[in-house]
C-alpha atoms as a PDB file:
ATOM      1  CA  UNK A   1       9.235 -36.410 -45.886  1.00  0.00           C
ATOM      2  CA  UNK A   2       5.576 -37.228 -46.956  1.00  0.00           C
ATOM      3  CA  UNK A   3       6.380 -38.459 -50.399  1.00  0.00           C
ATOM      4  CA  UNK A   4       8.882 -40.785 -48.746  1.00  0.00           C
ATOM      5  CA  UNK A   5       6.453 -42.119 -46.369  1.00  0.00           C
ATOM      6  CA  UNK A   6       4.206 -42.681 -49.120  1.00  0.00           C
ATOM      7  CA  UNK A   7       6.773 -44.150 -50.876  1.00  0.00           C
ATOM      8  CA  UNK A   8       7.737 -46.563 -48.146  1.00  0.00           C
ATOM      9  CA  UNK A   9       4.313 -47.848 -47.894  1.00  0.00           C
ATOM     10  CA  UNK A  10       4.238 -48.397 -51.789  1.00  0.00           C
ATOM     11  CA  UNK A  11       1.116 -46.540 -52.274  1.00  0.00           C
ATOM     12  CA  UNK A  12       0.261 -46.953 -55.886  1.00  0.00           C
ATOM     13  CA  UNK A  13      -2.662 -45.964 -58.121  1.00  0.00           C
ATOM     14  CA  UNK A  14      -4.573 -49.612 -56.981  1.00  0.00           C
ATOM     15  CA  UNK A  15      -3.876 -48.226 -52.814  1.00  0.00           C
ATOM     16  CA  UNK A  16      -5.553 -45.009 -54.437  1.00  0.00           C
ATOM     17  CA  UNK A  17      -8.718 -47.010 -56.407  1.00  0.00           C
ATOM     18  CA  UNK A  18      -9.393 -48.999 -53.460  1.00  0.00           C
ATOM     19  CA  UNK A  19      -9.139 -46.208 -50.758  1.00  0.00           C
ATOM     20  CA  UNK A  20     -11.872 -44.391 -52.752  1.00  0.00           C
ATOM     21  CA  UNK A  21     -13.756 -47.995 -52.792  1.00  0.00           C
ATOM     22  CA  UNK A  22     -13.301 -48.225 -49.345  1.00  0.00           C
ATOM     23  CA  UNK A  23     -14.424 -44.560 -48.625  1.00  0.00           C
ATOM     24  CA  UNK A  24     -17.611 -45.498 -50.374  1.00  0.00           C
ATOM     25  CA  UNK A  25     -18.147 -48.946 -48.193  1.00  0.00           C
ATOM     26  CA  UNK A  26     -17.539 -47.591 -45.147  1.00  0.00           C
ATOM     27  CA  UNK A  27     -19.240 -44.132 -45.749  1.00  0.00           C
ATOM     28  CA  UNK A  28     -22.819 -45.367 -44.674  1.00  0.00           C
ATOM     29  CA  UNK A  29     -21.397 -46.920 -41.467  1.00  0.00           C
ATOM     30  CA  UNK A  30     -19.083 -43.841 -40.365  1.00  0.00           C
ATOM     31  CA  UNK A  31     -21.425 -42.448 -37.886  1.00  0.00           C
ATOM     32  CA  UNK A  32     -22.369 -45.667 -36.204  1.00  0.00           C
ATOM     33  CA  UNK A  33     -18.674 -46.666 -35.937  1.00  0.00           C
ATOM     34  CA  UNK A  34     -17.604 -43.592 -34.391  1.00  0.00           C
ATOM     35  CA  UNK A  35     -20.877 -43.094 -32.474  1.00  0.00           C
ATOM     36  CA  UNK A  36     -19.734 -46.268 -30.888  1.00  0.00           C
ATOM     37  CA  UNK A  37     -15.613 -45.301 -30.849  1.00  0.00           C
ATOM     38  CA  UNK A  38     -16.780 -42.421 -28.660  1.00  0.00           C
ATOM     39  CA  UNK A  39     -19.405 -44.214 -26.474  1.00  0.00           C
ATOM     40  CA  UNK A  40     -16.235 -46.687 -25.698  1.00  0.00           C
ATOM     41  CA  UNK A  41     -13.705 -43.720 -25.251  1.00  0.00           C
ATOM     42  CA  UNK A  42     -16.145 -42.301 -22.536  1.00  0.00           C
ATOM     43  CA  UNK A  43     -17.178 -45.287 -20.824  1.00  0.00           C
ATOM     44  CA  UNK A  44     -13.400 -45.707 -20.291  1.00  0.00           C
ATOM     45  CA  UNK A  45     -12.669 -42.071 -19.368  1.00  0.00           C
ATOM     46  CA  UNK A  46      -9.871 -41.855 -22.007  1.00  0.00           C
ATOM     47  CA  UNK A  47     -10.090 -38.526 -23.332  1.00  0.00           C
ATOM     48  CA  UNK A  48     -12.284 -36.127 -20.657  1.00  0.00           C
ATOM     49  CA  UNK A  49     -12.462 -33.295 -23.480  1.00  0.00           C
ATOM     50  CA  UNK A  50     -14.762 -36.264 -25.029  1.00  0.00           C
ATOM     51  CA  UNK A  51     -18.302 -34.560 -23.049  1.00  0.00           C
ATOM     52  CA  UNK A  52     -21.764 -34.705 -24.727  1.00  0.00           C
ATOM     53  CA  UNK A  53     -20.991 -31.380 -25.569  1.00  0.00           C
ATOM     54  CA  UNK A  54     -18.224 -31.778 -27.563  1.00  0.00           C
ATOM     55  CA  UNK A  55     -18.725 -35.102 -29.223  1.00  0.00           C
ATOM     56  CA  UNK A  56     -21.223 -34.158 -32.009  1.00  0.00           C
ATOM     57  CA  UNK A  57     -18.437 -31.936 -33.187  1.00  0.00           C
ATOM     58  CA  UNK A  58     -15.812 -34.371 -32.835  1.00  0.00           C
ATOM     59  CA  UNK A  59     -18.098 -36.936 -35.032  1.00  0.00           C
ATOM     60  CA  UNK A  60     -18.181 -34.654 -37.836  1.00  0.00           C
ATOM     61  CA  UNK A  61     -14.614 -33.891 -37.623  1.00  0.00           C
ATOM     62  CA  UNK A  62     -13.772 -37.536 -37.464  1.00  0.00           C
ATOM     63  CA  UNK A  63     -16.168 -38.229 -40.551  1.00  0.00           C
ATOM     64  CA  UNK A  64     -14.662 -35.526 -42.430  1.00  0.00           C
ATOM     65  CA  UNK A  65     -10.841 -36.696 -41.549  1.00  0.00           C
ATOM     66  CA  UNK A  66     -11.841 -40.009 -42.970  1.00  0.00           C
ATOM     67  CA  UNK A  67     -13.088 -38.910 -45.765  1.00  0.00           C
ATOM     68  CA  UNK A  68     -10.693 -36.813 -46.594  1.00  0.00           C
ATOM     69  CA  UNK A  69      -7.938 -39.566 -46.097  1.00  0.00           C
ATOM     70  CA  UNK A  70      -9.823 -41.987 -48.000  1.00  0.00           C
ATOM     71  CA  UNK A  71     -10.281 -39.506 -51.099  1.00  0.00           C
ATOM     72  CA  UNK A  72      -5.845 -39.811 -51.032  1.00  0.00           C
ATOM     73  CA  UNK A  73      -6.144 -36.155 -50.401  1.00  0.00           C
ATOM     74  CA  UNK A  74      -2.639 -36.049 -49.607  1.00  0.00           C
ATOM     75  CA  UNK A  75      -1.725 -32.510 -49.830  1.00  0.00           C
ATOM     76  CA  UNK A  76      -0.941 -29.275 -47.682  1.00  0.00           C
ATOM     77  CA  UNK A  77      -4.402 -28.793 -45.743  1.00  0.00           C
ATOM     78  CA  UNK A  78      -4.288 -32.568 -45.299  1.00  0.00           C
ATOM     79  CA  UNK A  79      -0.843 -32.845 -43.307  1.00  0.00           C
ATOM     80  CA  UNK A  80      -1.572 -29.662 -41.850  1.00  0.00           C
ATOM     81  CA  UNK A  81      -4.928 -31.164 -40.570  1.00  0.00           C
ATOM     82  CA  UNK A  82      -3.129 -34.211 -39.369  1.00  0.00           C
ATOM     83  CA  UNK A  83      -0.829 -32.134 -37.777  1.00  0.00           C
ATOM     84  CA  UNK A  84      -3.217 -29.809 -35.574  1.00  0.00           C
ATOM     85  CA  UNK A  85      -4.681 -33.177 -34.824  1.00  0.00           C
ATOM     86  CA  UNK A  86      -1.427 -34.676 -33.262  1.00  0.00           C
ATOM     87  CA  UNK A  87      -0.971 -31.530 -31.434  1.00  0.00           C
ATOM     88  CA  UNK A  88      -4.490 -30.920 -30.007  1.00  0.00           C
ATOM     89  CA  UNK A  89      -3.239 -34.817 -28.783  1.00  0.00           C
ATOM     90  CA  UNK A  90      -0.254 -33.886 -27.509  1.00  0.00           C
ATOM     91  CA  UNK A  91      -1.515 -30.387 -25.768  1.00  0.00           C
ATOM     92  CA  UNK A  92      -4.099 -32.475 -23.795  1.00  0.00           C
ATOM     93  CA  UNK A  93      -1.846 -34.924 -23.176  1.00  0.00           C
ATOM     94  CA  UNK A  94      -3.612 -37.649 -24.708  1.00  0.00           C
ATOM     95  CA  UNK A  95      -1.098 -40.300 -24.509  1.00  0.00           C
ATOM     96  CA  UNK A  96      -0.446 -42.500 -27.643  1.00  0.00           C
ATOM     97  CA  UNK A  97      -0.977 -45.671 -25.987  1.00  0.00           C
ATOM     98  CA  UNK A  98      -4.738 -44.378 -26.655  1.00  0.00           C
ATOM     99  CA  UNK A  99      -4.309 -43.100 -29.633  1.00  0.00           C
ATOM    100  CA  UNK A 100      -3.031 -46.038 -31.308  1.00  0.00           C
ATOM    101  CA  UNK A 101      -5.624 -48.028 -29.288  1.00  0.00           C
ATOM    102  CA  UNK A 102      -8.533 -45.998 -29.959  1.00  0.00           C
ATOM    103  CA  UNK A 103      -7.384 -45.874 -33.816  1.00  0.00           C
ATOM    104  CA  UNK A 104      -7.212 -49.995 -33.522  1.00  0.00           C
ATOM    105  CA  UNK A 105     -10.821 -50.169 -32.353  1.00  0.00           C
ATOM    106  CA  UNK A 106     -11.934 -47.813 -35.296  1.00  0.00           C
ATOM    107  CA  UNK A 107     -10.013 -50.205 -38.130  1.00  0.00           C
ATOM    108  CA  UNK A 108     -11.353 -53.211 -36.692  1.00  0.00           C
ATOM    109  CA  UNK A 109     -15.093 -51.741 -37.225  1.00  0.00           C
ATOM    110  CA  UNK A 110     -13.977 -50.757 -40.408  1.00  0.00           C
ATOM    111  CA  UNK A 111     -12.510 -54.255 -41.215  1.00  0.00           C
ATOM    112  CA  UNK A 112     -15.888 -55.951 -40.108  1.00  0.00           C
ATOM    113  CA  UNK A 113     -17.703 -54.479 -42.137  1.00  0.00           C
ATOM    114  CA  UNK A 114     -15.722 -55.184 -45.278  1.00  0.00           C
ATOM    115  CA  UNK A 115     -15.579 -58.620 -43.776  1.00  0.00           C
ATOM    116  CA  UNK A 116     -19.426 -58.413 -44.007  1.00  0.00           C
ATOM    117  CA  UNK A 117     -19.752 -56.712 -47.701  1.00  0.00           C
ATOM    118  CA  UNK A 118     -21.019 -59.191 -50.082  1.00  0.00           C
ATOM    119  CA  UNK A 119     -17.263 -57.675 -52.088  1.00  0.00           C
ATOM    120  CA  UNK A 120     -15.156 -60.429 -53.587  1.00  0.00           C
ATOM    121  CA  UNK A 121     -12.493 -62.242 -51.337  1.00  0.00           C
ATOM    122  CA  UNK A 122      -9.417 -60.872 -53.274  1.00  0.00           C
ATOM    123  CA  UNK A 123     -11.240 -57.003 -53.275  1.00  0.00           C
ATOM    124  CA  UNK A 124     -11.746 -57.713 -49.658  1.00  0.00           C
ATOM    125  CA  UNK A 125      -8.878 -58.216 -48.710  1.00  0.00           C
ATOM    126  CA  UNK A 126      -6.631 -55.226 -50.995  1.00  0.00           C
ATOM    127  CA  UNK A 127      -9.175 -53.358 -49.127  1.00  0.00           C
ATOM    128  CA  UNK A 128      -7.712 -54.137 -45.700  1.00  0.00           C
ATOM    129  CA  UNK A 129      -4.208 -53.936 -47.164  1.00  0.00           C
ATOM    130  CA  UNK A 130      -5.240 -50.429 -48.461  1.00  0.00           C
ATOM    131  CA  UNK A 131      -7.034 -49.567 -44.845  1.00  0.00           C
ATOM    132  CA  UNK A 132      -3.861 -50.585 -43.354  1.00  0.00           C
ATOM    133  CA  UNK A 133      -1.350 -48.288 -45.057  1.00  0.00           C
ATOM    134  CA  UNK A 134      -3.899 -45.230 -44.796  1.00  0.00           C
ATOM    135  CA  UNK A 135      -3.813 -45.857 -41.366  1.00  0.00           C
ATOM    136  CA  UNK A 136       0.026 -46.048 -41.045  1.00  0.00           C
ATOM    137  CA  UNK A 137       0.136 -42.677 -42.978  1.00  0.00           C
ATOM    138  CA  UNK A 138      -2.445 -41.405 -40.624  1.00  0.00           C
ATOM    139  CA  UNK A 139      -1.239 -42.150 -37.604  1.00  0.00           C
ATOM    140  CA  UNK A 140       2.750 -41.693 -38.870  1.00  0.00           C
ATOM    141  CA  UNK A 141       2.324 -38.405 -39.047  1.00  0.00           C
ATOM    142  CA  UNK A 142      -0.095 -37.440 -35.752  1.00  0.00           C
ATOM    143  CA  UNK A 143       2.386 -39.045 -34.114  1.00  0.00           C
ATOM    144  CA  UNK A 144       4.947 -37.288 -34.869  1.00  0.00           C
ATOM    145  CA  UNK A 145       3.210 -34.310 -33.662  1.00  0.00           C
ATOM    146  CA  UNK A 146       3.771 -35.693 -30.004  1.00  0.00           C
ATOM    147  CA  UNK A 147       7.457 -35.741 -27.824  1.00  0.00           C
ATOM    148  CA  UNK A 148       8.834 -37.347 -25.370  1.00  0.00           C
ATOM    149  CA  UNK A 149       7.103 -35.251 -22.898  1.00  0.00           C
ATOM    150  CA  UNK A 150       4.033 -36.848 -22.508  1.00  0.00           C
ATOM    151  CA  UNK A 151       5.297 -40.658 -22.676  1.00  0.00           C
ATOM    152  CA  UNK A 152       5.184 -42.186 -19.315  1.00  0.00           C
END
């Protein structure tokens, strides 16, 4: 199933160059986009397992997951990651609306600041197309992790 979603997005050894490009953009500007992606997901009372307690650990685990996407680490501890991720959604009944919302906010940090990069326009903008797809493999398979249960 994984290969054929990877296949469906056409991710090719370019997707792969500029993910690892991309990883190395954004990498200096990970904690001050999700320092911010949490401040918002608080002030908004989205998630209340997001606490002052818990949100130095969810950082790191967020930096690490992005990371470890961006490196096309697309094997077994990956999906399983992803997976335990969708659940731990789905068990607090996180409800995708958010997730997909709260992901949005996080790409369109992401974007700005390859918007900002003094990067060529073409490189610029495979970048984004590469973001894009990571994303949709991302998020394809978290969410697939939740059921109908939790939709309103």
């Amino acid at each position: 199933m994984v290969q054929k979603l990877l296949d469906f997005l056409q991710i090719d050894s370019e997707d792969r160059a500029s993910a690892l490009m991309l990883s190395e953009l954004l990498k200096p500007h990970f904690d001050q986009a999700i320092e911010e992606f949490y401040a918002t997901v608080q002030d908004f009372q989205i998630n209340p397992f997001v606490t002052a307690r818990t949100i130095p650990v969810l950082k790191e685990r967020q930096k690490q997951h992005w990371l470890s996407l961006l490196h096309s680490r697309f094997d077994a501890d990956f999906f399983a990651s992803v997976g335990r991720i969708g659940v731990r959604h789905r068990d607090i009944q996180l409800n995708p609306m958010w997730y997909v919302a709260g992901y949005t906010r996080l790409k369109l940090a992401f974007i700005e600041i390859i918007i900002k990069s003094d990067l060529h326009v073409v490189t610029k903008g495979q970048l984004v197309k590469t973001l894009d797809k990571y994303i949709a493999i991302d998020m394809s398979l978290a969410l697939s992790a939740y059921d109908a249960v939790i939709l309103d």
